[in-house]
PDB file of N, CA and C in Angstrom:
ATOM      1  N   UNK A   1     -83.274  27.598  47.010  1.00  0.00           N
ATOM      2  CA  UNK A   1     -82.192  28.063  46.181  1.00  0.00           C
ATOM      3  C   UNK A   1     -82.041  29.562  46.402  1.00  0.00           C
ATOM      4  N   UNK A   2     -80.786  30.044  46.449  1.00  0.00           N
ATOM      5  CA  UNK A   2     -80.736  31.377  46.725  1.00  0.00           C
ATOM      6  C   UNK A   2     -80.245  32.224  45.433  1.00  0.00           C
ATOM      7  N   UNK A   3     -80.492  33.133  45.406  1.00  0.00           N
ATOM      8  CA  UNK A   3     -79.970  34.080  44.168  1.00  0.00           C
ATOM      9  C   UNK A   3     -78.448  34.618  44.349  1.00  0.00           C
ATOM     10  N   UNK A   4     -77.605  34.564  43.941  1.00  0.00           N
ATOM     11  CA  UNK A   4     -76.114  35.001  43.714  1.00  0.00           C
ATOM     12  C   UNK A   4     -76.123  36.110  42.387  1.00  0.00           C
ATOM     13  N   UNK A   5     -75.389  36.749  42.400  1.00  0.00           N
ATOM     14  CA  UNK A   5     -74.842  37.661  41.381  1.00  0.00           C
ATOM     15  C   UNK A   5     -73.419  38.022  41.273  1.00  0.00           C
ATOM     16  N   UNK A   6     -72.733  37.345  40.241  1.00  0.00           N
ATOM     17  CA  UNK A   6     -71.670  37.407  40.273  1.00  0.00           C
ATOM     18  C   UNK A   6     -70.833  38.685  39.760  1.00  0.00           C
ATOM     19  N   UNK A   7     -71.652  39.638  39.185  1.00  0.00           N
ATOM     20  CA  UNK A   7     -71.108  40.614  39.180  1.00  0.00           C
ATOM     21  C   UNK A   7     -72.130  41.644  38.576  1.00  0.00           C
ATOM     22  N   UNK A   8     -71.868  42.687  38.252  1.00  0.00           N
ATOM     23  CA  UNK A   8     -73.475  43.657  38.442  1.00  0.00           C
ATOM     24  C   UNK A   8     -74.023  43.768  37.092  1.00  0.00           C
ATOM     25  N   UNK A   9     -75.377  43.452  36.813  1.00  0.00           N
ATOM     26  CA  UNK A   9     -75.900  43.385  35.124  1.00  0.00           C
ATOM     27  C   UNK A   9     -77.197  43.470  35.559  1.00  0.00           C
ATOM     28  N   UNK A  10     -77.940  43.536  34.732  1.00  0.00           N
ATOM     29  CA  UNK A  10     -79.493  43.971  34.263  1.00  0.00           C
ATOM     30  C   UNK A  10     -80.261  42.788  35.187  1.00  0.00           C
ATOM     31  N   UNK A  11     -79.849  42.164  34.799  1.00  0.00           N
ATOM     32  CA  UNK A  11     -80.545  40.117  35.103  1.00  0.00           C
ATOM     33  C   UNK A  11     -80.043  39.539  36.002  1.00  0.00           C
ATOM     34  N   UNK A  12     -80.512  39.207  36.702  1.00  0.00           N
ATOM     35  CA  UNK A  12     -79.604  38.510  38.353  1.00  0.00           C
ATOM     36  C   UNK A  12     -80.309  37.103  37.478  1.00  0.00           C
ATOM     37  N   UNK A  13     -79.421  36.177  37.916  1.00  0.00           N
ATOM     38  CA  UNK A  13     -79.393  34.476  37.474  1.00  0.00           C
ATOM     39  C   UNK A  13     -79.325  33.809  39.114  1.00  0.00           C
ATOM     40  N   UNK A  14     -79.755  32.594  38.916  1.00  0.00           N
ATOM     41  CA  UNK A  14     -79.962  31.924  40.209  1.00  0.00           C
ATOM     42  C   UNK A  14     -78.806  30.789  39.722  1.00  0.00           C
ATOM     43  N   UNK A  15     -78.318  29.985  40.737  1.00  0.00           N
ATOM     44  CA  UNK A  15     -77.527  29.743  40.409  1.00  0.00           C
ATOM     45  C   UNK A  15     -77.873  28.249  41.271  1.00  0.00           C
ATOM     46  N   UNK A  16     -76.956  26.881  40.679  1.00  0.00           N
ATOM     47  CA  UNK A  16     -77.321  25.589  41.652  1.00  0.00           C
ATOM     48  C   UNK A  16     -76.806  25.534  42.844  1.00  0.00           C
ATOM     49  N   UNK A  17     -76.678  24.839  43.331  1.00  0.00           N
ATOM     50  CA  UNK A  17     -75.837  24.996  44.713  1.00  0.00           C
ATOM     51  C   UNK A  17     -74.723  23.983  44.328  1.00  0.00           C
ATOM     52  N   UNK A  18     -74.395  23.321  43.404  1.00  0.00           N
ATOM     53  CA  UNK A  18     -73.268  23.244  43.054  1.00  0.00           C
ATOM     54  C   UNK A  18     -72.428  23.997  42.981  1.00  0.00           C
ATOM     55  N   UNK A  19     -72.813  25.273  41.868  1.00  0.00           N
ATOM     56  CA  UNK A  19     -72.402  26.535  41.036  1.00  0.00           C
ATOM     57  C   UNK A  19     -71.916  27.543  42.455  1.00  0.00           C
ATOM     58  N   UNK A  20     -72.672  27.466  43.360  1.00  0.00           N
ATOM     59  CA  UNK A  20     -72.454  28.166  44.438  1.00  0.00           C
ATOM     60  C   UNK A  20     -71.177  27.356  45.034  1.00  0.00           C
ATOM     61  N   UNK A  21     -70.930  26.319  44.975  1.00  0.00           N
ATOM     62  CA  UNK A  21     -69.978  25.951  45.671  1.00  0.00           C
ATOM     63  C   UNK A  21     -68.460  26.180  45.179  1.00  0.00           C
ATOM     64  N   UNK A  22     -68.737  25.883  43.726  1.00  0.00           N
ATOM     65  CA  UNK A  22     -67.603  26.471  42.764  1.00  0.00           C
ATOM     66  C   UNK A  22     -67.310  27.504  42.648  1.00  0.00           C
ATOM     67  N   UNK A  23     -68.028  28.532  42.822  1.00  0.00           N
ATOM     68  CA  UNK A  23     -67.906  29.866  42.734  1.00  0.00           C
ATOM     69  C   UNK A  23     -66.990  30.317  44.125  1.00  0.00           C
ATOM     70  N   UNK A  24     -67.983  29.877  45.071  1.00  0.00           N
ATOM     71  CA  UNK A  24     -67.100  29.846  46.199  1.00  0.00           C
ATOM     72  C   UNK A  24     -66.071  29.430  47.170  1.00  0.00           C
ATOM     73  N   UNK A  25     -65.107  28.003  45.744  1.00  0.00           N
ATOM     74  CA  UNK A  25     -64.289  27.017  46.248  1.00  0.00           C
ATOM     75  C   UNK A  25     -63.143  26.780  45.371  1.00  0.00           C
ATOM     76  N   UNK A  26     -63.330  27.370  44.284  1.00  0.00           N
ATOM     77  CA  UNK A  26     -62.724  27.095  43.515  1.00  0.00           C
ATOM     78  C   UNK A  26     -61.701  27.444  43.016  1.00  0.00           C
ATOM     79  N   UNK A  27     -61.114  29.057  43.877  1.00  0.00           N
ATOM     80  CA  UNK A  27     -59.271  28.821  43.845  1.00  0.00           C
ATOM     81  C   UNK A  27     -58.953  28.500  45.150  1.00  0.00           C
ATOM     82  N   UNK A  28     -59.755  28.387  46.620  1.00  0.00           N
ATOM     83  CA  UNK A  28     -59.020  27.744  47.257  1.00  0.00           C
ATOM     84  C   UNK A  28     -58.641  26.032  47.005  1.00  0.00           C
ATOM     85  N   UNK A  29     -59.231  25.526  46.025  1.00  0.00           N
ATOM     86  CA  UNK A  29     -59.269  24.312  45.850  1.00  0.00           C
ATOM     87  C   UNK A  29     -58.042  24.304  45.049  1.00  0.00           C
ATOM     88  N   UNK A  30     -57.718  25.110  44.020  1.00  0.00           N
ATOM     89  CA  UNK A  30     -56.489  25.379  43.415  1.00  0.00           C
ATOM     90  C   UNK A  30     -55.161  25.111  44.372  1.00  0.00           C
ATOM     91  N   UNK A  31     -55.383  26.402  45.214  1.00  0.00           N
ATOM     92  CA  UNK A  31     -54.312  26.251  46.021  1.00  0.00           C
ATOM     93  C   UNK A  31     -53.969  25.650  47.050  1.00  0.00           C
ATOM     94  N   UNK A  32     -54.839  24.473  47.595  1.00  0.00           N
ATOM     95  CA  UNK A  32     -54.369  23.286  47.894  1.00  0.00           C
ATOM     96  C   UNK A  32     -54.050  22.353  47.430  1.00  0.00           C
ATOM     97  N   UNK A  33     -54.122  22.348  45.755  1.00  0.00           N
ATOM     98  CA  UNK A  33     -53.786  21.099  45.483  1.00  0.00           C
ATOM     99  C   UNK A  33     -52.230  21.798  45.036  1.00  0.00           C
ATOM    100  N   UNK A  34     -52.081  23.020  44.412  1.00  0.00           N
ATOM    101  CA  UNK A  34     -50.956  23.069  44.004  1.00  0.00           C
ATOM    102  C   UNK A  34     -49.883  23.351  45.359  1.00  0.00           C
ATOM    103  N   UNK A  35     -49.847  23.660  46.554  1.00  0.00           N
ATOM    104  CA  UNK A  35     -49.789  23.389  47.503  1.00  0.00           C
ATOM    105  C   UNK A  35     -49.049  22.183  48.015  1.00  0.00           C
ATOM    106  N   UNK A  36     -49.216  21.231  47.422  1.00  0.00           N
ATOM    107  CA  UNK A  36     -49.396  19.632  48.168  1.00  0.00           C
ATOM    108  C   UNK A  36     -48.702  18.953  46.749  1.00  0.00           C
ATOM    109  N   UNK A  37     -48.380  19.783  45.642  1.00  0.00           N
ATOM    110  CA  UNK A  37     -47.799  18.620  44.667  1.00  0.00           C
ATOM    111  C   UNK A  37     -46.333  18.945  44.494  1.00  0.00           C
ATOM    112  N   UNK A  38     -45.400  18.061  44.631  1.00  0.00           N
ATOM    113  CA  UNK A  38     -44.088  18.407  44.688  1.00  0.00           C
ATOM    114  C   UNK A  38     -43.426  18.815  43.357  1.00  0.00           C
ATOM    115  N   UNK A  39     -42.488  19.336  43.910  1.00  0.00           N
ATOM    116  CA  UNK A  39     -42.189  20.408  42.814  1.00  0.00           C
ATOM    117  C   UNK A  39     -40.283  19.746  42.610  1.00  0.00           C
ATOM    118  N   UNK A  40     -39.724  20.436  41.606  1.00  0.00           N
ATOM    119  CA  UNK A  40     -38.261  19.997  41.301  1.00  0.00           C
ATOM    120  C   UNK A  40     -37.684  20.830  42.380  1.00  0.00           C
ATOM    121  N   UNK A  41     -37.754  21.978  42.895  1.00  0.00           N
ATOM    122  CA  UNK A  41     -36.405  22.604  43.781  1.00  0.00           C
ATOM    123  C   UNK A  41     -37.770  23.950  44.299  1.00  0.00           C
ATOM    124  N   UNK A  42     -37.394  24.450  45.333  1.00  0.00           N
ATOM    125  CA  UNK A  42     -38.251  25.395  46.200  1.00  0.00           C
ATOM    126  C   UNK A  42     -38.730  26.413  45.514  1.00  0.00           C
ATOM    127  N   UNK A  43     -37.931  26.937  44.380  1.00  0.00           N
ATOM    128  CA  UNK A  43     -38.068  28.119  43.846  1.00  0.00           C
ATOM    129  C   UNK A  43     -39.378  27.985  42.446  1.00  0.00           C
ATOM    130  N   UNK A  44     -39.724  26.879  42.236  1.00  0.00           N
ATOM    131  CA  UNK A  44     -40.297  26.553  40.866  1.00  0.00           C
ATOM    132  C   UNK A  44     -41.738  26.057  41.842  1.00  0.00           C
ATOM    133  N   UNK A  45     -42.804  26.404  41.018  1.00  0.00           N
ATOM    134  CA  UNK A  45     -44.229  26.038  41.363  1.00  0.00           C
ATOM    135  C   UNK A  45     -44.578  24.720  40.319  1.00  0.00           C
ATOM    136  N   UNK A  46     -45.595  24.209  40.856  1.00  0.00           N
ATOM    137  CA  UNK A  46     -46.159  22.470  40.147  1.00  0.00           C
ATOM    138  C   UNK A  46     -46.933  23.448  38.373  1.00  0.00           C
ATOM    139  N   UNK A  47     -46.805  22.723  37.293  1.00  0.00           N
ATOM    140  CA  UNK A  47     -47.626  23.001  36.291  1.00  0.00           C
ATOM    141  C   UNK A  47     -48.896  23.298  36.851  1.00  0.00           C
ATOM    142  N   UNK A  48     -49.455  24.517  36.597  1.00  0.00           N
ATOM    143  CA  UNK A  48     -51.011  24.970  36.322  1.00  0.00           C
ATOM    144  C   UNK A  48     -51.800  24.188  35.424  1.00  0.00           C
ATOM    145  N   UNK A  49     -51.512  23.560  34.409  1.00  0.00           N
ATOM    146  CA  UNK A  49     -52.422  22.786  33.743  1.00  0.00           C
ATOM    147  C   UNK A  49     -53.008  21.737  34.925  1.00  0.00           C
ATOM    148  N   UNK A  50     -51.179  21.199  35.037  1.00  0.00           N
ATOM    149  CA  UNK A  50     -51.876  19.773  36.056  1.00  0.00           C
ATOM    150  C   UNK A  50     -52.562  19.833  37.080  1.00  0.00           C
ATOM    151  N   UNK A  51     -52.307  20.716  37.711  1.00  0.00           N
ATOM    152  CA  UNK A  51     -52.778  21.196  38.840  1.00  0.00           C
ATOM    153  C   UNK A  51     -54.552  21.622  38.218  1.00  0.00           C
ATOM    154  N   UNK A  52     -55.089  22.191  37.330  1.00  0.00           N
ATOM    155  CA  UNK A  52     -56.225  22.484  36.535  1.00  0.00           C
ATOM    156  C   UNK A  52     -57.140  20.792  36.603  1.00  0.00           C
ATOM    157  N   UNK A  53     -56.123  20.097  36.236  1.00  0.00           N
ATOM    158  CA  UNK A  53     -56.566  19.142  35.851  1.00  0.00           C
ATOM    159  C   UNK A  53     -56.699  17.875  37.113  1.00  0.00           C
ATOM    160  N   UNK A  54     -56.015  18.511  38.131  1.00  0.00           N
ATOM    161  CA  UNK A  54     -56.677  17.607  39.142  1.00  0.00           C
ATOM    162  C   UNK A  54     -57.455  18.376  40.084  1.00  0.00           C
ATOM    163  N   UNK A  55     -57.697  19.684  39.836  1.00  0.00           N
ATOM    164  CA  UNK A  55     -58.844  19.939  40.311  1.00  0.00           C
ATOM    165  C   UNK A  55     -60.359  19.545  40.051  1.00  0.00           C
ATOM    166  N   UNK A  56     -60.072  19.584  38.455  1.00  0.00           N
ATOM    167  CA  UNK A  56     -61.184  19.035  37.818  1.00  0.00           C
ATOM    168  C   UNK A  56     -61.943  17.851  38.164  1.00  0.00           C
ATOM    169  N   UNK A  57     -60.282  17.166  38.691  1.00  0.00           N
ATOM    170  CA  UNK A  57     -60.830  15.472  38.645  1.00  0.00           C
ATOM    171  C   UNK A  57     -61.387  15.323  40.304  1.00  0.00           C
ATOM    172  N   UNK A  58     -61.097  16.191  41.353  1.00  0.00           N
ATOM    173  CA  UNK A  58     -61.854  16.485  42.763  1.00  0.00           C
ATOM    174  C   UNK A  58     -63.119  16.825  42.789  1.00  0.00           C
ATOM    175  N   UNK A  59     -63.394  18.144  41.776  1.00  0.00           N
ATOM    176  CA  UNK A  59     -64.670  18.417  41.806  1.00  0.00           C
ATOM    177  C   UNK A  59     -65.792  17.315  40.980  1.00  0.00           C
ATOM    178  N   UNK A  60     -65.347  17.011  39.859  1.00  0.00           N
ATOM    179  CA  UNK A  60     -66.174  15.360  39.405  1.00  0.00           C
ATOM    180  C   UNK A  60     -65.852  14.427  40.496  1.00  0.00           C
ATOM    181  N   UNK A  61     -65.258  13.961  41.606  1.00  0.00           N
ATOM    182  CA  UNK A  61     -65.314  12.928  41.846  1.00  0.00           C
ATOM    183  C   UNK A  61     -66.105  13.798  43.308  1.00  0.00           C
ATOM    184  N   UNK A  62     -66.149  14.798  43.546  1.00  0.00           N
ATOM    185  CA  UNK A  62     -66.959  14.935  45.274  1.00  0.00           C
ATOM    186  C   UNK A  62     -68.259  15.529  44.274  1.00  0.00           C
ATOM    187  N   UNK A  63     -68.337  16.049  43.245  1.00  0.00           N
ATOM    188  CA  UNK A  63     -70.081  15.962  42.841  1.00  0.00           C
ATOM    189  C   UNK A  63     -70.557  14.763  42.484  1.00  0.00           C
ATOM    190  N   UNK A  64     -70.012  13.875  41.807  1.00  0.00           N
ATOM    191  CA  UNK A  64     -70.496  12.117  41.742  1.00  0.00           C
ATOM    192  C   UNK A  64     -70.895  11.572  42.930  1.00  0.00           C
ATOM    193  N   UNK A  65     -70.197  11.853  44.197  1.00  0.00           N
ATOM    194  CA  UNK A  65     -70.391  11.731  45.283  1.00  0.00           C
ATOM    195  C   UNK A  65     -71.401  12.152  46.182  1.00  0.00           C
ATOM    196  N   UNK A  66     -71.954  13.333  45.751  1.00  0.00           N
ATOM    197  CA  UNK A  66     -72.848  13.557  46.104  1.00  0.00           C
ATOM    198  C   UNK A  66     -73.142  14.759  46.945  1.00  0.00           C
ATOM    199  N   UNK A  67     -72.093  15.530  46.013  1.00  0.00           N
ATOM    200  CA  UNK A  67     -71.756  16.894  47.252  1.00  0.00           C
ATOM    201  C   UNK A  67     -72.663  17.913  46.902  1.00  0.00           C
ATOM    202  N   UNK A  68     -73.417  18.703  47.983  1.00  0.00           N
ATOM    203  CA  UNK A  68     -74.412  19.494  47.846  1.00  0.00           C
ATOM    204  C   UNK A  68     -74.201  20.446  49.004  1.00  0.00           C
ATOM    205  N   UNK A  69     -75.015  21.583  49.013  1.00  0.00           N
ATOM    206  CA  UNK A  69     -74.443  22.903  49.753  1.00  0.00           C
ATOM    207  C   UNK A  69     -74.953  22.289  51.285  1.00  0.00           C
ATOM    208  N   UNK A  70     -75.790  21.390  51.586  1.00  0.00           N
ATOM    209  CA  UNK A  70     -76.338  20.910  52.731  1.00  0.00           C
ATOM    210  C   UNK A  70     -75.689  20.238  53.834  1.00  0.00           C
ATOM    211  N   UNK A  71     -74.331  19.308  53.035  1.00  0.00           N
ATOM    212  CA  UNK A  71     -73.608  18.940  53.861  1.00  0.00           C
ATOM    213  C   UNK A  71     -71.805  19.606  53.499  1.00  0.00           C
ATOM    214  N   UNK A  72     -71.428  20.485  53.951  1.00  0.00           N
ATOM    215  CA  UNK A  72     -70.445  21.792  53.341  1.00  0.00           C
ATOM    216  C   UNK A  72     -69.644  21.664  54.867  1.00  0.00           C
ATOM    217  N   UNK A  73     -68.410  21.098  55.646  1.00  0.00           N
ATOM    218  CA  UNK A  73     -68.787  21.233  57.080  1.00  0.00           C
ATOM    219  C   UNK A  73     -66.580  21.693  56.355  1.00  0.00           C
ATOM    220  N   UNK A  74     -66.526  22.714  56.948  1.00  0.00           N
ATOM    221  CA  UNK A  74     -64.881  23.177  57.078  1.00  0.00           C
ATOM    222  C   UNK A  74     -64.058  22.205  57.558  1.00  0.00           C
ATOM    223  N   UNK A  75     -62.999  22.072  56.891  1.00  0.00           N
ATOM    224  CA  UNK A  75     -62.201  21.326  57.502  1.00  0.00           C
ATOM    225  C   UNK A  75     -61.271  22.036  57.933  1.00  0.00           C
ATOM    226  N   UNK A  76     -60.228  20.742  58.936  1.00  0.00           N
ATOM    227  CA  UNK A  76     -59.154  21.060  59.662  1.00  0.00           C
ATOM    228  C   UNK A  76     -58.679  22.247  59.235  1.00  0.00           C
ATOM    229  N   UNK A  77     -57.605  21.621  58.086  1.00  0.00           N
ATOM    230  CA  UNK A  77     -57.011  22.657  57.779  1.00  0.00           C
ATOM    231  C   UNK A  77     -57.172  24.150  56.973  1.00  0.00           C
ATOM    232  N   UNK A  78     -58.277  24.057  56.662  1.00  0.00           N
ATOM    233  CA  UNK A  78     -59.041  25.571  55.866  1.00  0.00           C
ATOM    234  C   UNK A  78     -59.939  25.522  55.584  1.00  0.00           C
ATOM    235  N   UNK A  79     -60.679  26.321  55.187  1.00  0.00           N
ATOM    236  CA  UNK A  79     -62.390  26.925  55.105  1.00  0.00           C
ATOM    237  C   UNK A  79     -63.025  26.053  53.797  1.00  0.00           C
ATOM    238  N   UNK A  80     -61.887  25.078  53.211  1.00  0.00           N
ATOM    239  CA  UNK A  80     -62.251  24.149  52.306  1.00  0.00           C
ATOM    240  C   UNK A  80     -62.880  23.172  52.805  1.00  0.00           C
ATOM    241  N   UNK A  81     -63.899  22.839  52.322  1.00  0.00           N
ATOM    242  CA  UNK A  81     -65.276  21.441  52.611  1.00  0.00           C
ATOM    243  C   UNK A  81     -63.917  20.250  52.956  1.00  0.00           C
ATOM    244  N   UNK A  82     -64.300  19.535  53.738  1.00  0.00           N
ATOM    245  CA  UNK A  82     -63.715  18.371  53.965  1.00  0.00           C
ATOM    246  C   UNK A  82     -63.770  17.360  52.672  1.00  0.00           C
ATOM    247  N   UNK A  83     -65.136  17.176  52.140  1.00  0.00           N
ATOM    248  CA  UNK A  83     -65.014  16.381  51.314  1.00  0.00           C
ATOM    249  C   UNK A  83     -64.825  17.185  49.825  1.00  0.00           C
ATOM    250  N   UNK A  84     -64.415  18.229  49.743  1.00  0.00           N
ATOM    251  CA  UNK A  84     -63.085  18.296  48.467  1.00  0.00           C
ATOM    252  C   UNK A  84     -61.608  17.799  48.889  1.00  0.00           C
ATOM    253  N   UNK A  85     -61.708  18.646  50.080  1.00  0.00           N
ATOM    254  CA  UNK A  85     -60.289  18.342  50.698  1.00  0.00           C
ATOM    255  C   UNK A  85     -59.697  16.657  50.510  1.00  0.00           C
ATOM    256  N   UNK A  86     -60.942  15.776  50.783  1.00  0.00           N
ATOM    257  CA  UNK A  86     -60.555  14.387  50.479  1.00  0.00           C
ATOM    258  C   UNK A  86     -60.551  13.883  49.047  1.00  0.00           C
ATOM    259  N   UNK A  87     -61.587  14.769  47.854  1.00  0.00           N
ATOM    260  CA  UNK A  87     -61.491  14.551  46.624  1.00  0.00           C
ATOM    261  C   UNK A  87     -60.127  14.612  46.306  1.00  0.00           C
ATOM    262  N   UNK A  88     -59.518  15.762  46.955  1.00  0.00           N
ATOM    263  CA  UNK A  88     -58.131  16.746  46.223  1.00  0.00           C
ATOM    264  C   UNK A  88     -57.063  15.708  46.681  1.00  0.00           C
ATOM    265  N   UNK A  89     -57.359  15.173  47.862  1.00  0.00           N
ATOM    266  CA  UNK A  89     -56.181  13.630  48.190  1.00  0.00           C
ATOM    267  C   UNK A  89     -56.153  12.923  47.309  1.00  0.00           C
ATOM    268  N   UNK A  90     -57.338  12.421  46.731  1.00  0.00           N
ATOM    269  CA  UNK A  90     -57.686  10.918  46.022  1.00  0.00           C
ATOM    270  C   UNK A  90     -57.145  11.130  44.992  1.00  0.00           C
ATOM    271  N   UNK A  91     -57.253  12.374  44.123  1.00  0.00           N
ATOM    272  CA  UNK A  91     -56.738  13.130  42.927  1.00  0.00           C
ATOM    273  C   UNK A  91     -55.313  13.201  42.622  1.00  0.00           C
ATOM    274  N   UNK A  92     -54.917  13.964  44.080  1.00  0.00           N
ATOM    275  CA  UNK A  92     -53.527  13.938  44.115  1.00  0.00           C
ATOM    276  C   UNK A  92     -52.602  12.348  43.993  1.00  0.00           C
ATOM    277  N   UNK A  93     -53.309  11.775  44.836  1.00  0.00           N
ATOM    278  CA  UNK A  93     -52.647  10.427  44.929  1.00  0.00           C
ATOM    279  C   UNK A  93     -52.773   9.679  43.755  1.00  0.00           C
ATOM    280  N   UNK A  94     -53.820   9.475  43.061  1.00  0.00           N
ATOM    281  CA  UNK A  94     -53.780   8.776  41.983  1.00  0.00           C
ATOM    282  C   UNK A  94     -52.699   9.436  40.859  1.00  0.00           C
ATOM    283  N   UNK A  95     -52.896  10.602  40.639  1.00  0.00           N
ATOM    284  CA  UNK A  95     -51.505  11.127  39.514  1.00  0.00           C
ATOM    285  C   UNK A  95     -50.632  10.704  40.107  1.00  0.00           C
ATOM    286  N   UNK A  96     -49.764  10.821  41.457  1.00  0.00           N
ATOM    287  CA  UNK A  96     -48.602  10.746  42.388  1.00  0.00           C
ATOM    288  C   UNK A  96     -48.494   8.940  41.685  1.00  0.00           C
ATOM    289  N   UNK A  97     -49.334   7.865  42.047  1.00  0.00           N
ATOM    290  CA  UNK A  97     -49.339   6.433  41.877  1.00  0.00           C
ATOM    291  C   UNK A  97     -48.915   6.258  40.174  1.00  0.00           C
ATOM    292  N   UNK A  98     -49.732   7.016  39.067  1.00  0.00           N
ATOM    293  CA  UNK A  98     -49.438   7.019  37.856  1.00  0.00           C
ATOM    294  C   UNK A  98     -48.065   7.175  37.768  1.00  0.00           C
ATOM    295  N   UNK A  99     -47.666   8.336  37.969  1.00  0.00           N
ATOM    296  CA  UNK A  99     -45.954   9.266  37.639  1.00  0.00           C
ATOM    297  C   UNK A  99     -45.044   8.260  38.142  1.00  0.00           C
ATOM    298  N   UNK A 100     -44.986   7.475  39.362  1.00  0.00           N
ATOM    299  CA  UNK A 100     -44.178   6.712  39.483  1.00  0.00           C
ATOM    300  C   UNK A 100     -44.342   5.323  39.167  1.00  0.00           C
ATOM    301  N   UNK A 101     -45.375   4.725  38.697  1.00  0.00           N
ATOM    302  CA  UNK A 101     -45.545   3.464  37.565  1.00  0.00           C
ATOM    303  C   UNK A 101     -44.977   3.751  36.270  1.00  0.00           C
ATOM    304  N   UNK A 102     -44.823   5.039  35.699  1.00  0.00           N
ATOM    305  CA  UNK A 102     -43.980   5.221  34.505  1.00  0.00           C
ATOM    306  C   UNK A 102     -42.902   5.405  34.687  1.00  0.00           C
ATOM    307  N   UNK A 103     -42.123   5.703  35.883  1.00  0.00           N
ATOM    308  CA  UNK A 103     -40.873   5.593  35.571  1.00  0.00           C
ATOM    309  C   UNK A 103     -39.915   4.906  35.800  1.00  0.00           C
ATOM    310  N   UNK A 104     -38.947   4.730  34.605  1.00  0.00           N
ATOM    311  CA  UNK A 104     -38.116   3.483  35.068  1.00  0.00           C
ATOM    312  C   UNK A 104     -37.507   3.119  36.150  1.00  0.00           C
ATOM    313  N   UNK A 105     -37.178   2.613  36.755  1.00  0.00           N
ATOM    314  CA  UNK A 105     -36.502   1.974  38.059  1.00  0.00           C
ATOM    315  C   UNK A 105     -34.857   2.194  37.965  1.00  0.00           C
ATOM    316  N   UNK A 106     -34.660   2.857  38.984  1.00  0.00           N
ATOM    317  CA  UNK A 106     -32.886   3.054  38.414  1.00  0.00           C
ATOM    318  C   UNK A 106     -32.098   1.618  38.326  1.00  0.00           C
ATOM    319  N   UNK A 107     -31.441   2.211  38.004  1.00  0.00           N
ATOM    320  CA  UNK A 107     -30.333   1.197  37.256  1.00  0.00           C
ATOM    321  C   UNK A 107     -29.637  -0.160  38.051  1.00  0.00           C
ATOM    322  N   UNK A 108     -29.955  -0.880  38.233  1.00  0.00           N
ATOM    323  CA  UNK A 108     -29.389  -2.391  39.073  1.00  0.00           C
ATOM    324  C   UNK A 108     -30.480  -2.623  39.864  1.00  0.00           C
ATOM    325  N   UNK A 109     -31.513  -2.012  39.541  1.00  0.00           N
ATOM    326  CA  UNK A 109     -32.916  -2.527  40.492  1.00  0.00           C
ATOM    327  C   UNK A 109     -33.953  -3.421  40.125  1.00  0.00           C
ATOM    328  N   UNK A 110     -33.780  -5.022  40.439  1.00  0.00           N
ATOM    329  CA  UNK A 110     -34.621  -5.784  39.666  1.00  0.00           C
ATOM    330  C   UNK A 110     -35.942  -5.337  40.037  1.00  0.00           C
ATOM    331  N   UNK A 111     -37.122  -5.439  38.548  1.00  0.00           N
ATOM    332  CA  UNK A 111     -38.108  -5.116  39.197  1.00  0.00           C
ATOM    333  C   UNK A 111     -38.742  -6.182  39.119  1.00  0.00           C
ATOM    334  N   UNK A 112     -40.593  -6.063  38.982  1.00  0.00           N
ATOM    335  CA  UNK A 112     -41.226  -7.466  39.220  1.00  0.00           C
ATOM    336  C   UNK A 112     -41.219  -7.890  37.559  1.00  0.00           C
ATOM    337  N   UNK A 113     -41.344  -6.733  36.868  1.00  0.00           N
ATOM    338  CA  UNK A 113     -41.688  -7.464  34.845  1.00  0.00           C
ATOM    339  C   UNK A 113     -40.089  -8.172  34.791  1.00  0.00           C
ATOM    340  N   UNK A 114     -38.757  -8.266  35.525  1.00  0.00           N
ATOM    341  CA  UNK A 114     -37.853  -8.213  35.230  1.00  0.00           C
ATOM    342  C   UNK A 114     -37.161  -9.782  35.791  1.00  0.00           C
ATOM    343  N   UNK A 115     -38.205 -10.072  36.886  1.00  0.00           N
ATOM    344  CA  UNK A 115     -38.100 -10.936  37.491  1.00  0.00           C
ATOM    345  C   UNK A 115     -38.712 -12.085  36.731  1.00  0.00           C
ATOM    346  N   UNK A 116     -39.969 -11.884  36.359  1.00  0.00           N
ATOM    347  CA  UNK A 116     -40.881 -12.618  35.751  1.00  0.00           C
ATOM    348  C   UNK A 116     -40.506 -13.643  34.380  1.00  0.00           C
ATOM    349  N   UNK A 117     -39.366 -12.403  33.242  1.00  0.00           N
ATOM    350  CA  UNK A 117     -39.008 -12.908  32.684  1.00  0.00           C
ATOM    351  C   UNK A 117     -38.278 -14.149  32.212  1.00  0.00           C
TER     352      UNK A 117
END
């Protein structure tokens, strides 16, 4: 385990190598996900909450997984771990799958509850 100091005080703290990873991932992880979530028109950015909140749900689902500073390997597209980069997909996609199960189907479009009936 290595010692980090996140900013200058009396007491240096050691930190997990989780904590290290967050520390050191954690607005580029931001700004790929907000990045990648579509927005109403060019000029307007995705909600920060949501975007908060599917970061959250990347970093619980690649530490459940089993992410540790040992296997950390850059991906393609930026200095972000591959396997956030794939958390931040799974994340993304599942809200993306939600948002459009709630919304109604335009107008003259049979759907399947509609059919069923």
């Amino acid at each position: 385990m290595t010692t980090i100091t996140a900013h200058r005080s009396r007491s240096s703290r050691r930190y997990s190598s989780a904590e290290e990873l967050f520390m050191t991932h954690q607005q580029q992880l931001l700004q790929f996900i907000a990045d990648r979530l579509p927005v109403a028109d060019f000029r307007s950015e995705p909600d920060p909450h949501l975007v908060e909140d599917l970061v959250q749900d990347a970093w619980v689902k690649a530490l459940l997984g089993g992410l540790d500073n040992t296997d950390v390997r850059p991906g393609l597209e930026s200095e972000l771990p591959e396997v956030l980069m794939d958390a931040a997909r799974v994340a993304i996609h599942r809200h993306l799958t939600r948002q459009l199960a709630e919304e109604p189907a335009p107008s003259g479009v049979n759907t399947l509850e509609s059919r069923a009936a």
